[in-house]
C-alpha atoms as a PDB file:
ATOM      1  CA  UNK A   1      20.659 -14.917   2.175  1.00  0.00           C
ATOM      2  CA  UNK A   2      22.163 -15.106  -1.202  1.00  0.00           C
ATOM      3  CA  UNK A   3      21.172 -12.613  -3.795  1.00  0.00           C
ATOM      4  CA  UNK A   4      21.679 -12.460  -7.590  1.00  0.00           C
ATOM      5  CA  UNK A   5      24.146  -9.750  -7.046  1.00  0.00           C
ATOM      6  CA  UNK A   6      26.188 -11.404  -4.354  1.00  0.00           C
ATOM      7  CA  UNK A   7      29.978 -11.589  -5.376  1.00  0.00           C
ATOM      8  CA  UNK A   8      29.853  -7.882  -6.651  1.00  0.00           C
ATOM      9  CA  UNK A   9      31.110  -4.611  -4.389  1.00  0.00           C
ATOM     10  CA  UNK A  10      28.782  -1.820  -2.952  1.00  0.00           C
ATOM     11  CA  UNK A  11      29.825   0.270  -6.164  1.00  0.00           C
ATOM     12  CA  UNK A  12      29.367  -2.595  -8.306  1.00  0.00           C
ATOM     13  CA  UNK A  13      25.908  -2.749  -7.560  1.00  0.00           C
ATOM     14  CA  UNK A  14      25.281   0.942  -7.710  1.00  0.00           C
ATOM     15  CA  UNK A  15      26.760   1.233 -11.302  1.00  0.00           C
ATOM     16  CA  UNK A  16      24.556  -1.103 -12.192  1.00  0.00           C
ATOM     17  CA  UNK A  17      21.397   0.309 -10.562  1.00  0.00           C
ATOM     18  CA  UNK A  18      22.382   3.823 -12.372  1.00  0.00           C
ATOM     19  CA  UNK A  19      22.441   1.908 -15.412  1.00  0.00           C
ATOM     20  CA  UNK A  20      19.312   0.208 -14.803  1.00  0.00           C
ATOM     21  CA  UNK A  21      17.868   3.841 -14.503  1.00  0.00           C
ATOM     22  CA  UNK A  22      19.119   5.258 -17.418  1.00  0.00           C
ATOM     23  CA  UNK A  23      18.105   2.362 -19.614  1.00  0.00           C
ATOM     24  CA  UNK A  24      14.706   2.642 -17.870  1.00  0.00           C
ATOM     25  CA  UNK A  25      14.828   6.249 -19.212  1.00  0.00           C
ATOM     26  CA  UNK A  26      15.613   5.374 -22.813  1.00  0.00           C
ATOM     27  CA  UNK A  27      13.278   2.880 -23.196  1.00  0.00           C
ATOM     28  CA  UNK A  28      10.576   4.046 -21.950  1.00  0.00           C
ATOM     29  CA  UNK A  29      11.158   7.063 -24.414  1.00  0.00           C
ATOM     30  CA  UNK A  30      11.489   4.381 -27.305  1.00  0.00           C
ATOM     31  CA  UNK A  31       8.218   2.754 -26.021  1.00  0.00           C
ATOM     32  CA  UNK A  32       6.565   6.534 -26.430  1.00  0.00           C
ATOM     33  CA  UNK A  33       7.887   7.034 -30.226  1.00  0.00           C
ATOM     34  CA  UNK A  34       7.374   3.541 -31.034  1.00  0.00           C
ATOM     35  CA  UNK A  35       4.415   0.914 -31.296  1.00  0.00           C
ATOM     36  CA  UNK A  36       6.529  -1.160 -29.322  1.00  0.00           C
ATOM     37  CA  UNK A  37       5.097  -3.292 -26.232  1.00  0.00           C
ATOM     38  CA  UNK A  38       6.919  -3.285 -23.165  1.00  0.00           C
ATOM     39  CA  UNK A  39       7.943  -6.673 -23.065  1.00  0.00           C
ATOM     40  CA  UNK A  40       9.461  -5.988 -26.558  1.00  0.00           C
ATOM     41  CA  UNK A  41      11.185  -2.733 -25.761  1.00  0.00           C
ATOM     42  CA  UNK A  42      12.490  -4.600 -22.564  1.00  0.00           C
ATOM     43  CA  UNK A  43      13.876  -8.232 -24.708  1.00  0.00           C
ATOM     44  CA  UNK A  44      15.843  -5.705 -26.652  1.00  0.00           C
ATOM     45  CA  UNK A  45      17.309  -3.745 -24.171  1.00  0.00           C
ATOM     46  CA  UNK A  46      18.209  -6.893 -22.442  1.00  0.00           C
ATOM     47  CA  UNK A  47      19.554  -8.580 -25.563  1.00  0.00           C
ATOM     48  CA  UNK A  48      21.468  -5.564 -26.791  1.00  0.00           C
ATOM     49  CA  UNK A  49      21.974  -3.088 -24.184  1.00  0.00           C
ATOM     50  CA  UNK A  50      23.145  -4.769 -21.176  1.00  0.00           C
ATOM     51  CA  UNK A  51      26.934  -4.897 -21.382  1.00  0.00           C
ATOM     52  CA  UNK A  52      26.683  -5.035 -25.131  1.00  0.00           C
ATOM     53  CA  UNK A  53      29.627  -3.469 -27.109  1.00  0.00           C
ATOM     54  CA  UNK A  54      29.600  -0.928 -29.629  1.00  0.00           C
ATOM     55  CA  UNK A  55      32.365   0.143 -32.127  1.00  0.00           C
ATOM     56  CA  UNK A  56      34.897  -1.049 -28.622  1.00  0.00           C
ATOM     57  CA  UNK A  57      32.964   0.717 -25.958  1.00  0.00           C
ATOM     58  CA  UNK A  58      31.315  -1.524 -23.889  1.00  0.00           C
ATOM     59  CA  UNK A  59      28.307  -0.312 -22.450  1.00  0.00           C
ATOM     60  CA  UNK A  60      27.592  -0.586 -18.666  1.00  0.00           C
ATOM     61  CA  UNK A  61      25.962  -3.846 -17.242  1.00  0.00           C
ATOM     62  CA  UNK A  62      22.657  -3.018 -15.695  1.00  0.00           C
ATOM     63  CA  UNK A  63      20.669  -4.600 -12.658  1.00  0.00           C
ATOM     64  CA  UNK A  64      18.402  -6.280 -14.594  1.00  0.00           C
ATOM     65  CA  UNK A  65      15.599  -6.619 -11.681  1.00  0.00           C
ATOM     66  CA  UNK A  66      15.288  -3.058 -11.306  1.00  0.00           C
ATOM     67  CA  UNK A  67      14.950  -2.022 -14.738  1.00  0.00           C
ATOM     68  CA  UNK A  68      11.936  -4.529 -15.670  1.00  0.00           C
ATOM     69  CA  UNK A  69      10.353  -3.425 -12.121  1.00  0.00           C
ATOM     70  CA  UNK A  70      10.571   0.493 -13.218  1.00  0.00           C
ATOM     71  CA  UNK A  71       9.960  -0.336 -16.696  1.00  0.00           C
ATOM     72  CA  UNK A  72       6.739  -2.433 -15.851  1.00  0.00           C
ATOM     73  CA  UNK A  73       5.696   0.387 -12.728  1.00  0.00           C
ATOM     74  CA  UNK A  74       6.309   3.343 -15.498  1.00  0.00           C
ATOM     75  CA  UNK A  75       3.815   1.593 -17.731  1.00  0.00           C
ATOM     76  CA  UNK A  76       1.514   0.449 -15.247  1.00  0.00           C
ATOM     77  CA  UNK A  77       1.059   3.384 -13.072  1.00  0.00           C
ATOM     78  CA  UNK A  78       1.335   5.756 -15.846  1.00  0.00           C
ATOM     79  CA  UNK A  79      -1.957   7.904 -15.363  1.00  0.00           C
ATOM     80  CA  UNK A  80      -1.273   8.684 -11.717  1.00  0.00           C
ATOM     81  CA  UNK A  81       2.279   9.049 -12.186  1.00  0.00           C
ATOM     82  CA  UNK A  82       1.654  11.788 -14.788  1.00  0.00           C
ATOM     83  CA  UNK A  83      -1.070  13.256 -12.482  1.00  0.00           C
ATOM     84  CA  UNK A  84       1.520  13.747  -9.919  1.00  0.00           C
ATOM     85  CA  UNK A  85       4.200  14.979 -12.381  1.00  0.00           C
ATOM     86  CA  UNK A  86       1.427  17.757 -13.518  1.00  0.00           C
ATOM     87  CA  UNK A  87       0.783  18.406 -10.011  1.00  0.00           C
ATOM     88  CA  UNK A  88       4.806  18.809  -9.441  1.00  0.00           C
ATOM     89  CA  UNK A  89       5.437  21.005 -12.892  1.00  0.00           C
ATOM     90  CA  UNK A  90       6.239  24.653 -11.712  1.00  0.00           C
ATOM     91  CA  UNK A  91       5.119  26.349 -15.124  1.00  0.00           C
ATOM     92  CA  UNK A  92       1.387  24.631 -14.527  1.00  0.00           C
ATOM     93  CA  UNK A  93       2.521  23.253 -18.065  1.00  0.00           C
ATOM     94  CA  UNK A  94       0.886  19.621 -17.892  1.00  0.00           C
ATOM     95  CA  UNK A  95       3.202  16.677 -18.315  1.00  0.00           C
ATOM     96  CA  UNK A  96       1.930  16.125 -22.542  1.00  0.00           C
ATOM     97  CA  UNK A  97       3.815  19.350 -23.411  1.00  0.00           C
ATOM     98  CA  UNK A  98       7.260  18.292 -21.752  1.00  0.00           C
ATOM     99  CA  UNK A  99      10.459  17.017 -23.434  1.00  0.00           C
ATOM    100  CA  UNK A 100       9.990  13.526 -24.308  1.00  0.00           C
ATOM    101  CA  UNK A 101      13.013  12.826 -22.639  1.00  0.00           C
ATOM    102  CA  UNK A 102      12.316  14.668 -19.402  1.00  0.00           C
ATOM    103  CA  UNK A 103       8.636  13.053 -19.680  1.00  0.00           C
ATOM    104  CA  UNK A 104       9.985   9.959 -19.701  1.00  0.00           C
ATOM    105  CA  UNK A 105      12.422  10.634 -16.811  1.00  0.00           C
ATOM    106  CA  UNK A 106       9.390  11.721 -14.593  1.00  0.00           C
ATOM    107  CA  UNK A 107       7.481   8.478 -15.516  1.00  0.00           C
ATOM    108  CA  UNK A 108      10.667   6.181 -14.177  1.00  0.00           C
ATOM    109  CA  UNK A 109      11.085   8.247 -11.099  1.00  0.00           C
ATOM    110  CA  UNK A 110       7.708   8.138 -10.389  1.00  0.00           C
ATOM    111  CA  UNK A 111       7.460   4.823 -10.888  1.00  0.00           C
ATOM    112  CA  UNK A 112      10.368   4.395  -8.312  1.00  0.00           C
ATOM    113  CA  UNK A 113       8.784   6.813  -5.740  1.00  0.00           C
ATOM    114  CA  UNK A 114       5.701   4.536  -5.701  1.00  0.00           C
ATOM    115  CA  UNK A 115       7.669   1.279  -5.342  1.00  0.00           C
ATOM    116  CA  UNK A 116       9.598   2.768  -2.290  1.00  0.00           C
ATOM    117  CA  UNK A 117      12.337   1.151  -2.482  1.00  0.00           C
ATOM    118  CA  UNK A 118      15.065   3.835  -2.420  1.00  0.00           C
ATOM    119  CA  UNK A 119      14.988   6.347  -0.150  1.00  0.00           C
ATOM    120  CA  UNK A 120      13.607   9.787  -2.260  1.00  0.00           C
ATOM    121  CA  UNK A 121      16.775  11.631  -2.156  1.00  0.00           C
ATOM    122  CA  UNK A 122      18.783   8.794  -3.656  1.00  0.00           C
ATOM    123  CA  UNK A 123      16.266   8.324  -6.536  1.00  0.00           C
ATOM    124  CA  UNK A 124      16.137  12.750  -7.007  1.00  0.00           C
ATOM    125  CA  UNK A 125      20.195  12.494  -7.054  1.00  0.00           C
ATOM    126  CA  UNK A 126      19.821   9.376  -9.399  1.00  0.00           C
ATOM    127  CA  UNK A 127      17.683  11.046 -12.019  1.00  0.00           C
ATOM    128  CA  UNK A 128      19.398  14.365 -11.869  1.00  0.00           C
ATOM    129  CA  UNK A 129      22.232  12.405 -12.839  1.00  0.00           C
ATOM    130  CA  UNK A 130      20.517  11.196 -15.565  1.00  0.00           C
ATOM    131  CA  UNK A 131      19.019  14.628 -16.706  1.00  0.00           C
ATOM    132  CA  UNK A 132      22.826  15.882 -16.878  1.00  0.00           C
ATOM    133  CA  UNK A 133      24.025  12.549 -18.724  1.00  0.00           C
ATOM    134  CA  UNK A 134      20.704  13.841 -21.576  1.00  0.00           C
ATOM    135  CA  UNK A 135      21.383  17.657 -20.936  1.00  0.00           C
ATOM    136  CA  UNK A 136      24.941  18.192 -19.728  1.00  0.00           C
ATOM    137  CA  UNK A 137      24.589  22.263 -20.541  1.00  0.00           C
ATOM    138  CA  UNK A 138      20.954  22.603 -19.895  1.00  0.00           C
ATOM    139  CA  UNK A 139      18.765  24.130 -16.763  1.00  0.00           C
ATOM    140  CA  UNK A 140      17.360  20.618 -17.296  1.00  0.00           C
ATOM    141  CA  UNK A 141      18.892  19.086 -13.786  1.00  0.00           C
ATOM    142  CA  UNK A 142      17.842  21.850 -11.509  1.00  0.00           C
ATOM    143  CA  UNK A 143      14.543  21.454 -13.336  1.00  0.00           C
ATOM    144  CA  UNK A 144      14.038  17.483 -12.709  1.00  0.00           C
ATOM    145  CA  UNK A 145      15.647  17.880  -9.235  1.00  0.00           C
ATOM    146  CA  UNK A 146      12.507  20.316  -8.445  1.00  0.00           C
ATOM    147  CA  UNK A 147      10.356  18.509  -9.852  1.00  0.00           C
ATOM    148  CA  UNK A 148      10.912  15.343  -8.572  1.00  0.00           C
ATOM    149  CA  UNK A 149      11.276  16.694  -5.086  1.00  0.00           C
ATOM    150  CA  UNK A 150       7.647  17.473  -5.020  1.00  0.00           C
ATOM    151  CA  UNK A 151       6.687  14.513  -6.768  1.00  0.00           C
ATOM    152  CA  UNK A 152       9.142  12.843  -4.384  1.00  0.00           C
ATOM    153  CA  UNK A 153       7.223  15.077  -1.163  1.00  0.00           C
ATOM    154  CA  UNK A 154       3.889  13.961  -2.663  1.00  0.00           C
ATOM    155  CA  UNK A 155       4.377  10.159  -2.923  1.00  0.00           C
ATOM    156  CA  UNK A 156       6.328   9.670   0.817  1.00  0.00           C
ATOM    157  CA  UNK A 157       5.539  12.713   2.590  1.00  0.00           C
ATOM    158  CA  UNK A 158       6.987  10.559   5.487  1.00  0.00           C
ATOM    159  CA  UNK A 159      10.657  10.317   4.297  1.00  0.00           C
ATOM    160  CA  UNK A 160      10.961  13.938   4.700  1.00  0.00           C
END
């Protein structure tokens, strides 16, 4: 079986699923401080994101299929995905009055955790990652990686 990311390596195909996740991140933040739709948020990314080059750094190529499928799940599941991110928020602090940023990274996580595709700890790792990459000096990452292992608990209680 032949897929669309056949000729690349292992870490190939990672890179680009990290990608995918961080851009999922980002635009779903745009999509919050914007009137923009998600099918508009997600041509643009596409268009001008993906591998695009700015002032000679070339920014990562990401796996396309996995961004639209978070983006889409993000938007989609939102209300339950923020119930459970309220449900997972140590300082009882519901998800409205979070960083935009780290509100956003909850909503593509979430939206991961319900597609159950990745196993929960690779998604946690994945988004910690991406916490550090918004907050390298912050508590941020410990915070998301607590988070999103209840959220992570909640949604596949059997993975753990």
């Amino acid at each position: 079986m032949t897929s669309l990311h056949g000729n690349l390596s292992g870490n190939q195909r990672r890179k680009m699923k990290s990608a995918a996740r961080l851009y999922a991140v980002q635009a779903l933040f745009q999509m919050e401080h914007s009137a923009q739709t998600v099918e508009a948020v997600r041509a643009e990314f596409l268009d001008h994101r993906f591998g695009a080059t700015y002032d000679g750094d070339e920014m990562q190529d990401g796996d396309i299929e996995l961004f639209a499928a978070v983006l889409e799940d993000a938007v989609n599941y939102q209300a339950p995905i923020d119930q459970m991110t309220d449900r997972a928020l140590v300082a009882k602090w519901p998800i409205a009055r979070i960083d935009p940023t780290l509100r956003a990274l909850f909503r593509a996580a979430g939206a991961e955790f319900q597609r159950k595709d990745a196993p929960p700890k690779v998604v946690i790792t994945e988004y910690v990652d991406v916490a550090r990459a918004f907050f390298p000096d912050g508590k941020e990452p410990k915070f998301v990686n607590a988070v999103l292992d209840h959220m992570a608990r909640e949604a596949q209680p059997e993975a753990f």
